[in-house]
N, C-alpha and C. Protein backbone atom coordinates (compact mmCIF):
# COMPACT_ATOMS: atom_id res chain seq x y z
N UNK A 1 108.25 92.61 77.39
CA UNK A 1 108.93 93.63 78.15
C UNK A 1 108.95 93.24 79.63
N UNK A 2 109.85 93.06 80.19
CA UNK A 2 110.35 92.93 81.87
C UNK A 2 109.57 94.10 82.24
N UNK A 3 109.01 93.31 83.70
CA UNK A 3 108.52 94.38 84.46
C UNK A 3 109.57 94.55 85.18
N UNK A 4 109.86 96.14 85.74
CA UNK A 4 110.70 96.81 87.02
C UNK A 4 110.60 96.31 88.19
N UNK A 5 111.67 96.13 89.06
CA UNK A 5 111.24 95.47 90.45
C UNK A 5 110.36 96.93 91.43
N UNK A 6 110.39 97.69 90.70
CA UNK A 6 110.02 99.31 91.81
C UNK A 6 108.54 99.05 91.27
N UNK A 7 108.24 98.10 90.46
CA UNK A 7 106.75 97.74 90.40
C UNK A 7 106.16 97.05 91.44
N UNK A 8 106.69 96.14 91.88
CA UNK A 8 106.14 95.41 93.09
C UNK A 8 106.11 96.02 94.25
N UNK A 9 105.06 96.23 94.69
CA UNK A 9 105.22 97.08 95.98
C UNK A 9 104.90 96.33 97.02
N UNK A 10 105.41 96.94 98.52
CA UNK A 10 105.10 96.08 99.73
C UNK A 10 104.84 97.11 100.75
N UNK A 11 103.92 97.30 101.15
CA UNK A 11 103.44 98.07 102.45
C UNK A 11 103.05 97.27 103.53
N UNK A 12 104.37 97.62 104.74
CA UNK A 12 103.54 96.95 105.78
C UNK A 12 102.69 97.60 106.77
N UNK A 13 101.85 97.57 107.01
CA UNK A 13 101.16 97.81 108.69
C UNK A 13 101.89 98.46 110.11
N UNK A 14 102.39 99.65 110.01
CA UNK A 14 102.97 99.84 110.91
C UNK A 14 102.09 100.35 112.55
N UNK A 15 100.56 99.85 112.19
CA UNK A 15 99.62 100.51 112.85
C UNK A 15 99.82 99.23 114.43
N UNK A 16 100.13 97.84 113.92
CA UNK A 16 100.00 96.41 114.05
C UNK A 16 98.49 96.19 114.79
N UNK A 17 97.43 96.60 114.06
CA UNK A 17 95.97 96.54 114.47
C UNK A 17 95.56 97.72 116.10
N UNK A 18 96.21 98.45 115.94
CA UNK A 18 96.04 99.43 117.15
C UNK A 18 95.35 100.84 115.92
N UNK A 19 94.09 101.05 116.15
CA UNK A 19 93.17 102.19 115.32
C UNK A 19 93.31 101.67 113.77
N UNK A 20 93.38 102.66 112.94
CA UNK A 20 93.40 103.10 111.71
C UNK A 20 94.90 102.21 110.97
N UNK A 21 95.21 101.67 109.91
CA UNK A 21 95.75 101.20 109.39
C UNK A 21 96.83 102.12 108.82
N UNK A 22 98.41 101.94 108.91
CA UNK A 22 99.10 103.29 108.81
C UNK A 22 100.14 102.39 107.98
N UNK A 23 100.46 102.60 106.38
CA UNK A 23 101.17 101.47 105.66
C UNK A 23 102.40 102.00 105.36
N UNK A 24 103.59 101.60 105.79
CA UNK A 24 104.94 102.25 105.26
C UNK A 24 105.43 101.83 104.01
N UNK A 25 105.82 101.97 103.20
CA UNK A 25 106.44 100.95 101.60
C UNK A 25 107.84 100.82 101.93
N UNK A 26 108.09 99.30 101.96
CA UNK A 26 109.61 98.51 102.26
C UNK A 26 110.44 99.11 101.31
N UNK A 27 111.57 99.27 101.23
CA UNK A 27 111.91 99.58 100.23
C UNK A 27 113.27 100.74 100.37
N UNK A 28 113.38 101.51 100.92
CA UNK A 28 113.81 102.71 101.29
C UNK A 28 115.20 101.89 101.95
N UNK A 29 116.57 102.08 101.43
CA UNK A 29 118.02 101.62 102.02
C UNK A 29 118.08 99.76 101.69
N UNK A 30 116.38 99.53 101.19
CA UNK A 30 116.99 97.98 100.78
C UNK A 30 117.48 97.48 99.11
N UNK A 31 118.27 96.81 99.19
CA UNK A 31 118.95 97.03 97.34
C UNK A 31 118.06 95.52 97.09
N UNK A 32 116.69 94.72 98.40
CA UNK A 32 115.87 93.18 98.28
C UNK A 32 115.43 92.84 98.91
N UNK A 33 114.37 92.24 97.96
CA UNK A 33 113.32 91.96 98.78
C UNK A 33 111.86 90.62 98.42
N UNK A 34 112.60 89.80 98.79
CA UNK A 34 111.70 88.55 97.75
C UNK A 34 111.25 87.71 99.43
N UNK A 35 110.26 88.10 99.29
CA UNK A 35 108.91 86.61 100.08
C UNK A 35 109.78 85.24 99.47
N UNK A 36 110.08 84.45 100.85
CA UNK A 36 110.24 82.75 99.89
C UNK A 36 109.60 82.36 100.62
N UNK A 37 108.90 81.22 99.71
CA UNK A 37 107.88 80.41 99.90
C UNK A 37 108.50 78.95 99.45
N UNK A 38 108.55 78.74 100.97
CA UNK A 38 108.96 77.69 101.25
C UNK A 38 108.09 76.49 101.32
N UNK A 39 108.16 75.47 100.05
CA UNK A 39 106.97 74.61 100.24
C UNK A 39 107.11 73.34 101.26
N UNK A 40 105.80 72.90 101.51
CA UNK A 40 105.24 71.19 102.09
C UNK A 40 105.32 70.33 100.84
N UNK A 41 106.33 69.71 100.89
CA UNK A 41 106.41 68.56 100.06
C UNK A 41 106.76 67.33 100.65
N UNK A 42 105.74 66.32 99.97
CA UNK A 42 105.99 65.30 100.50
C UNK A 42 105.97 64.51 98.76
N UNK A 43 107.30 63.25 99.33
CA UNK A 43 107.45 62.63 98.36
C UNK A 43 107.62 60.52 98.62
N UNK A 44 106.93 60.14 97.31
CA UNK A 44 106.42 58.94 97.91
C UNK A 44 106.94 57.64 96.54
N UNK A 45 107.36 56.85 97.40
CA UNK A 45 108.04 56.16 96.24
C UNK A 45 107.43 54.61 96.18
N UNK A 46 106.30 54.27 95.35
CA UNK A 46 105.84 52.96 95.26
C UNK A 46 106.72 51.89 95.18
N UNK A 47 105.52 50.93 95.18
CA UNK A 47 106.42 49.69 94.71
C UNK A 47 106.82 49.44 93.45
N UNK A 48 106.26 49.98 92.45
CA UNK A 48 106.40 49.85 91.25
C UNK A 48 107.44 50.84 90.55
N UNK A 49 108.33 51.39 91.69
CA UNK A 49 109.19 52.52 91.12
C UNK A 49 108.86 53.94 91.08
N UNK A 50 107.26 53.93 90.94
CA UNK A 50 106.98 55.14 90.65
C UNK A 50 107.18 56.30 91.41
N UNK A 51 107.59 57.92 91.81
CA UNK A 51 107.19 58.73 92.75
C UNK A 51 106.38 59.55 92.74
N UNK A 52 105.59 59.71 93.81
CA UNK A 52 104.31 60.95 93.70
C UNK A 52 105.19 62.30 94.68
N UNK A 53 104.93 63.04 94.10
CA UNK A 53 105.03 64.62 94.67
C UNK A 53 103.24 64.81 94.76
N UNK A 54 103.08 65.52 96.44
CA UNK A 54 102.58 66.29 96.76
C UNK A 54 102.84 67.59 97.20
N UNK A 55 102.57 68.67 97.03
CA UNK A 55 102.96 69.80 97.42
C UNK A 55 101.48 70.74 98.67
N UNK A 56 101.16 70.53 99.57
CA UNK A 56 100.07 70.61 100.28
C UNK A 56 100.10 72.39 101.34
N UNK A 57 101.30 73.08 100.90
CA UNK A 57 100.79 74.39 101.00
C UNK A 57 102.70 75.08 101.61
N UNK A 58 102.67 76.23 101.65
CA UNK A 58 103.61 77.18 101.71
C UNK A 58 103.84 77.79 103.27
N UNK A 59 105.14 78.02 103.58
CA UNK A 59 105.33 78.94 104.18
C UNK A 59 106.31 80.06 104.03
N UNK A 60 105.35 81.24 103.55
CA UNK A 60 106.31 82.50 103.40
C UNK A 60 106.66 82.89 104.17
N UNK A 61 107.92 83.81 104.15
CA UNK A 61 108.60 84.62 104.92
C UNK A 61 109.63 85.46 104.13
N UNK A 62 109.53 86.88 104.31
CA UNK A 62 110.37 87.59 103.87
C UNK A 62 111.52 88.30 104.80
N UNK A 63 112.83 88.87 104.22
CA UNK A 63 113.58 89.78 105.27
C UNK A 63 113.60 90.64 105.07
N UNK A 64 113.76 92.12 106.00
CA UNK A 64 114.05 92.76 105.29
C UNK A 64 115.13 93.52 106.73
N UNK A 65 116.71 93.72 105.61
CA UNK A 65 117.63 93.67 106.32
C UNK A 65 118.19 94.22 104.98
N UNK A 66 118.68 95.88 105.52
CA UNK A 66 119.15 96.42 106.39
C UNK A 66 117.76 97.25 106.34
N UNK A 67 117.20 97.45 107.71
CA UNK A 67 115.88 98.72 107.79
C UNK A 67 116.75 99.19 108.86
N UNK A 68 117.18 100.68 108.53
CA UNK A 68 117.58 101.87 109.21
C UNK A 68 116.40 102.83 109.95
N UNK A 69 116.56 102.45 110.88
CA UNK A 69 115.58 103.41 112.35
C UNK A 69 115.82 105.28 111.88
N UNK A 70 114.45 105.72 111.74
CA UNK A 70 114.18 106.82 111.18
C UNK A 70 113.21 107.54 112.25
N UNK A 71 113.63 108.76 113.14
CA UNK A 71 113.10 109.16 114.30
C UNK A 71 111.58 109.68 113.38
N UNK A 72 110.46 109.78 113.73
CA UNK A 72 108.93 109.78 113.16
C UNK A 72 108.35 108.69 112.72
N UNK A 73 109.21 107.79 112.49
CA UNK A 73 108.54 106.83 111.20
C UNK A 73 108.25 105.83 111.94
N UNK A 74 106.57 105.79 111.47
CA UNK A 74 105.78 105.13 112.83
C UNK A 74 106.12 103.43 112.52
N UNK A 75 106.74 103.11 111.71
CA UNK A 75 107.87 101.59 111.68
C UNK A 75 108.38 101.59 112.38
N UNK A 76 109.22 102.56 112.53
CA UNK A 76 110.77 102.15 113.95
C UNK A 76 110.30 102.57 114.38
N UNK A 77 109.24 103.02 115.04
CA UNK A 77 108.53 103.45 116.84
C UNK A 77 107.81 102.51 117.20
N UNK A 78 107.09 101.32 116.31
CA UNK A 78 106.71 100.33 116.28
C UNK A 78 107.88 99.27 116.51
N UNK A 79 108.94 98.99 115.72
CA UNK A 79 109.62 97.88 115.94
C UNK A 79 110.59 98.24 117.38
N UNK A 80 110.35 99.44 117.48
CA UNK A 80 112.02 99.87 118.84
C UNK A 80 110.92 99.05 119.86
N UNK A 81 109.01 99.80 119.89
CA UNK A 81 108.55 99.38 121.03
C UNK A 81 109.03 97.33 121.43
N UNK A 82 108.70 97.29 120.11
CA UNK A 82 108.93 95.54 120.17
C UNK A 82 110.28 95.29 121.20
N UNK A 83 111.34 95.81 121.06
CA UNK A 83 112.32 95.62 121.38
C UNK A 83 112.42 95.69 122.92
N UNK A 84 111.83 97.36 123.13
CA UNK A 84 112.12 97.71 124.52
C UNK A 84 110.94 96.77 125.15
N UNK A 85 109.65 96.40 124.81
CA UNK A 85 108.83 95.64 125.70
C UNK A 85 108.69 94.32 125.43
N UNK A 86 109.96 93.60 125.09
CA UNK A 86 110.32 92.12 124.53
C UNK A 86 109.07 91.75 124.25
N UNK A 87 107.84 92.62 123.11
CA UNK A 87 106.82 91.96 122.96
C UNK A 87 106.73 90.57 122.11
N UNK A 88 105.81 89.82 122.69
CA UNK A 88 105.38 88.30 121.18
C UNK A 88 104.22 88.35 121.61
N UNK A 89 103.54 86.80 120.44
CA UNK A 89 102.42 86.56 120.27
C UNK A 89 101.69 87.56 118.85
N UNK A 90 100.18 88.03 119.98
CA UNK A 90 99.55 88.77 118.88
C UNK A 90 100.10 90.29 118.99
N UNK A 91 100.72 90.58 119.73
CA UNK A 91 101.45 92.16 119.89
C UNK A 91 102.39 92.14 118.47
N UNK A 92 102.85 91.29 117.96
CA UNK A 92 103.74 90.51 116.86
C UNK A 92 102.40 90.91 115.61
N UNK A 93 101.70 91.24 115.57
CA UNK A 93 100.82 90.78 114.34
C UNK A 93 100.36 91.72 113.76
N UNK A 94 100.28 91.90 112.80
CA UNK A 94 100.16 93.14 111.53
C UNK A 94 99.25 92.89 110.30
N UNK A 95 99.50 93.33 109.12
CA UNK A 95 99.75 93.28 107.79
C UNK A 95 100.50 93.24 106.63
N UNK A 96 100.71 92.91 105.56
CA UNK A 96 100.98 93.54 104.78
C UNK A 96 100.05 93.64 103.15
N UNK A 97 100.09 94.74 102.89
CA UNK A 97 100.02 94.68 100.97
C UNK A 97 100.85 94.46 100.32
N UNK A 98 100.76 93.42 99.28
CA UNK A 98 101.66 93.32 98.19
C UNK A 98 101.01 94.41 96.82
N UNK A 99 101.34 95.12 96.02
CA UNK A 99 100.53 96.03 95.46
C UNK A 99 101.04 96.21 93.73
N UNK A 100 100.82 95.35 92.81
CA UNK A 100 100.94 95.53 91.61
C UNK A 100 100.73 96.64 90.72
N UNK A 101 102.29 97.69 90.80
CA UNK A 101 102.00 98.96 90.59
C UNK A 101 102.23 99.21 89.00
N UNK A 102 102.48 98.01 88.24
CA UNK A 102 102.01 97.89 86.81
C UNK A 102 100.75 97.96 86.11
N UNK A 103 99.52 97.57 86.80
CA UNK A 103 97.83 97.48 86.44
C UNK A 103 97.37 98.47 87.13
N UNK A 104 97.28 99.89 87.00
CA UNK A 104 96.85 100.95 87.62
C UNK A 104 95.23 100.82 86.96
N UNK A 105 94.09 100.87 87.92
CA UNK A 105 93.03 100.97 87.05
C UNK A 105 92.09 102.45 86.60
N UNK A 106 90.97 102.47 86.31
CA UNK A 106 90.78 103.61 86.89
C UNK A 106 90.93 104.88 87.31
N UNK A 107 90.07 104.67 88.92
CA UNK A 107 89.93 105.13 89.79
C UNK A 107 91.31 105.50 90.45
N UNK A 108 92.88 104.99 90.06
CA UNK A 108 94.34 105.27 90.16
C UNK A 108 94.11 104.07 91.69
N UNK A 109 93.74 103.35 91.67
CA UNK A 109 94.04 102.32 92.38
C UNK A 109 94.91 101.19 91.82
N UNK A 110 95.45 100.02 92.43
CA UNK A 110 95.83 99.26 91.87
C UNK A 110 95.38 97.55 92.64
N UNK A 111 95.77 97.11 91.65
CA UNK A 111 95.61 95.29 92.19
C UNK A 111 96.49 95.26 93.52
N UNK A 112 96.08 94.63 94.97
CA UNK A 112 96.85 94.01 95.65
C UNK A 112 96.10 92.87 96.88
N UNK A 113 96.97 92.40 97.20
CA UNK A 113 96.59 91.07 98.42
C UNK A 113 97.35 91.80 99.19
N UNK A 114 96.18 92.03 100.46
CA UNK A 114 96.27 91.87 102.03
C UNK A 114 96.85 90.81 102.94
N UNK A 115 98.01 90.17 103.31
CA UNK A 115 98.17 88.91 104.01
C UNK A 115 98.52 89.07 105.77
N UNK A 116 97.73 88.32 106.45
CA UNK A 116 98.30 88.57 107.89
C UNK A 116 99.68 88.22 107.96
N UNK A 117 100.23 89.27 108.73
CA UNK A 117 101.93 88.35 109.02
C UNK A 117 102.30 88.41 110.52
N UNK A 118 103.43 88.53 110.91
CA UNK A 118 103.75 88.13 112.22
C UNK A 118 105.28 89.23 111.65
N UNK A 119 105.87 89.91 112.84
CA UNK A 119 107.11 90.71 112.84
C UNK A 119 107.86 89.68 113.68
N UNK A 120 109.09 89.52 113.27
CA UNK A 120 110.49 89.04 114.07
C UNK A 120 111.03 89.67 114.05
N UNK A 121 112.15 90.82 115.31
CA UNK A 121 113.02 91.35 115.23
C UNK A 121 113.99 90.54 115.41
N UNK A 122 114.83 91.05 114.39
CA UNK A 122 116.48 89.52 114.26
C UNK A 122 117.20 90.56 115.27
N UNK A 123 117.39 91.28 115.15
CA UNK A 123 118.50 92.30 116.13
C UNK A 123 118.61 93.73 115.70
N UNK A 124 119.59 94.00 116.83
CA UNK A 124 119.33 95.63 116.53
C UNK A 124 120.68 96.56 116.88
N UNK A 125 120.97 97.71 116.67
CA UNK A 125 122.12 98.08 116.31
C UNK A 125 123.30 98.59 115.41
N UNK A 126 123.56 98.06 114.79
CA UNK A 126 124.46 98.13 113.57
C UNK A 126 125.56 98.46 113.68
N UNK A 127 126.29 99.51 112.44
CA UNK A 127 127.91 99.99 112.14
C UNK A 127 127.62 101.45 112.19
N UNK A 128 128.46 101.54 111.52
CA UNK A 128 128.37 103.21 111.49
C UNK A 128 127.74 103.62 110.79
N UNK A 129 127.24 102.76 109.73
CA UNK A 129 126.37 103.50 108.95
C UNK A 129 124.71 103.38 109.08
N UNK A 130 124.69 103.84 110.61
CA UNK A 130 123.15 103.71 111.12
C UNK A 130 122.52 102.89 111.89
N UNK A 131 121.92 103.40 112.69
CA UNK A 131 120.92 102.48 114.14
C UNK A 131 119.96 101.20 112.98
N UNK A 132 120.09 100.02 113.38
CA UNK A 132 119.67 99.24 112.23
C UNK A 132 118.61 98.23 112.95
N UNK A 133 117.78 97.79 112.45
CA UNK A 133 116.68 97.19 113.27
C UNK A 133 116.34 95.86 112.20
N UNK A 134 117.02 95.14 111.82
CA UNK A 134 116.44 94.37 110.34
C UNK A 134 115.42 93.34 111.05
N UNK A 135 114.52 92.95 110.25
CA UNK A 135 113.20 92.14 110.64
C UNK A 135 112.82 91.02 109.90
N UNK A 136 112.05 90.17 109.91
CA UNK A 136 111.49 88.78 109.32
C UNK A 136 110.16 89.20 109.05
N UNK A 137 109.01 89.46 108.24
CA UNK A 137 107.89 89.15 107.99
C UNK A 137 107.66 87.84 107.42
N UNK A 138 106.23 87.12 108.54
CA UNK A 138 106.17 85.59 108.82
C UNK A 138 104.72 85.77 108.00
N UNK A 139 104.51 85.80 106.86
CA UNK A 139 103.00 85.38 106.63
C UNK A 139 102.37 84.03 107.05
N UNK A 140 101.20 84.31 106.57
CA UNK A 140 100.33 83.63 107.88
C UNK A 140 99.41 83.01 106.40
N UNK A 141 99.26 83.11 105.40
CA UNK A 141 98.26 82.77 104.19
C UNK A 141 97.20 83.75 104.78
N UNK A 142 96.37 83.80 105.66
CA UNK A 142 95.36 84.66 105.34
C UNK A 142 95.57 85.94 104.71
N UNK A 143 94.49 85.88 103.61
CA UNK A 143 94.77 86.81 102.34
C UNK A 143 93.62 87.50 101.89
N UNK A 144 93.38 88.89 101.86
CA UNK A 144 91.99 89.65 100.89
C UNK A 144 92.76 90.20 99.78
N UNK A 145 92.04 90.06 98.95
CA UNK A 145 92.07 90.82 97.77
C UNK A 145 91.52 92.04 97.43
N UNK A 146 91.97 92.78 96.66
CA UNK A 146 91.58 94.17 97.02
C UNK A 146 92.28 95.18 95.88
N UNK A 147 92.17 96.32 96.42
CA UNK A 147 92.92 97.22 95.25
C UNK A 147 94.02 98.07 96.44
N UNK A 148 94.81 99.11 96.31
CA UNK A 148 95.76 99.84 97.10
C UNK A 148 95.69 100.86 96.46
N UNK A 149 95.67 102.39 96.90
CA UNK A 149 96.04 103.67 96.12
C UNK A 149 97.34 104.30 97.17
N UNK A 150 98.34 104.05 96.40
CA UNK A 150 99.71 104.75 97.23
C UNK A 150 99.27 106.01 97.25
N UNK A 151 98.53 106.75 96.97
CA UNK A 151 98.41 108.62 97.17
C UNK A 151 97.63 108.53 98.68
N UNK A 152 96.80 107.76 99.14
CA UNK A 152 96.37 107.72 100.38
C UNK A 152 96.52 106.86 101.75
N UNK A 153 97.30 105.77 100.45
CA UNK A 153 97.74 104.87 101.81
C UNK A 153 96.86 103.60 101.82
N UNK A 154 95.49 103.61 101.24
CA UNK A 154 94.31 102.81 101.60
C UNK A 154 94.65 101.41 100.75
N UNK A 155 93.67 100.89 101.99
CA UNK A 155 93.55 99.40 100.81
C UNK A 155 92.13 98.92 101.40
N UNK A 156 91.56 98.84 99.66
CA UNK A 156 89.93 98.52 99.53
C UNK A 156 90.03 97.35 99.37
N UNK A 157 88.93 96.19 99.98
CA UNK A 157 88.80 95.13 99.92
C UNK A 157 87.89 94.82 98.67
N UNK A 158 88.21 93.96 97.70
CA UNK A 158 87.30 93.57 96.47
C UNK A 158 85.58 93.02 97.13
């Protein structure tokens, strides 16, 4: 049986390490949403004909485009600040959960990885159909494992 894509969940960090951890779920006006992981490959061709593939680690990055600016929603009060105070660096730096909402255990928690990421605002603006802010999440590999309960928002570290 196929799992549902409304199984995979993604909460990012709209807190970006300022107090208490405040997680929004991506998702809302986007019809996608796939992390690519873009590998390090290196490839090596002997003398004897032979080739070796190494593959020596990833860089993810997801989009998410179209995110429509929603007056409360501590996301777009977070990404507008980015905008109006041309912030980078670590002002740029967050979270996210990825949250496997197929293995509910328990306690109504579920399986997920914590990964540091980095925000890119691509631009901002849009058509008529809404103030539009679309973004890049840059993971970083650092990763905890853990569980997530969408009824509170939390994410417990294993």
């Amino acid at each position: 049986m196929k799992i549902e894509r409304k199984y995979m969940a993604h909460y990012l960090n709209a807190a970006f390490g300022s107090g208490d951890a405040s997680y929004t779920r991506l998702g809302s006006n986007l019809e996608e949403y796939s992390p690519e992981l873009t590998a390090n490959v290196e490839k090596k061709l002997n003398i004897v004909g032979e080739t070796t593939v190494t593959i020596n680690g990833y860089q993810k990055q997801g989009e998410v485009s179209p995110y429509y600016a929603e007056p409360g929603d501590p996301l777009f009060e977070r990404l507008q600040a980015i905008i109006d105070g041309d912030l980078v660096l670590d002002d740029l730096k967050t979270d996210i959960v990825e949250v496997k909402l197929w293995d509910k255990d328990t306690a109504g928690a579920y399986p997920a990885v914590r990964e540091e990421c980095y925000i890119e605002v691509v631009s901002y603006g849009g058509d008529t159909t809404g103030y539009q802010i679309p973004f890049n999440v840059h993971y970083t590999g650092v990763k905890t494992k853990g569980t997530f309960d969408p009824a509170t928002k939390k994410f417990t570290q294993a």
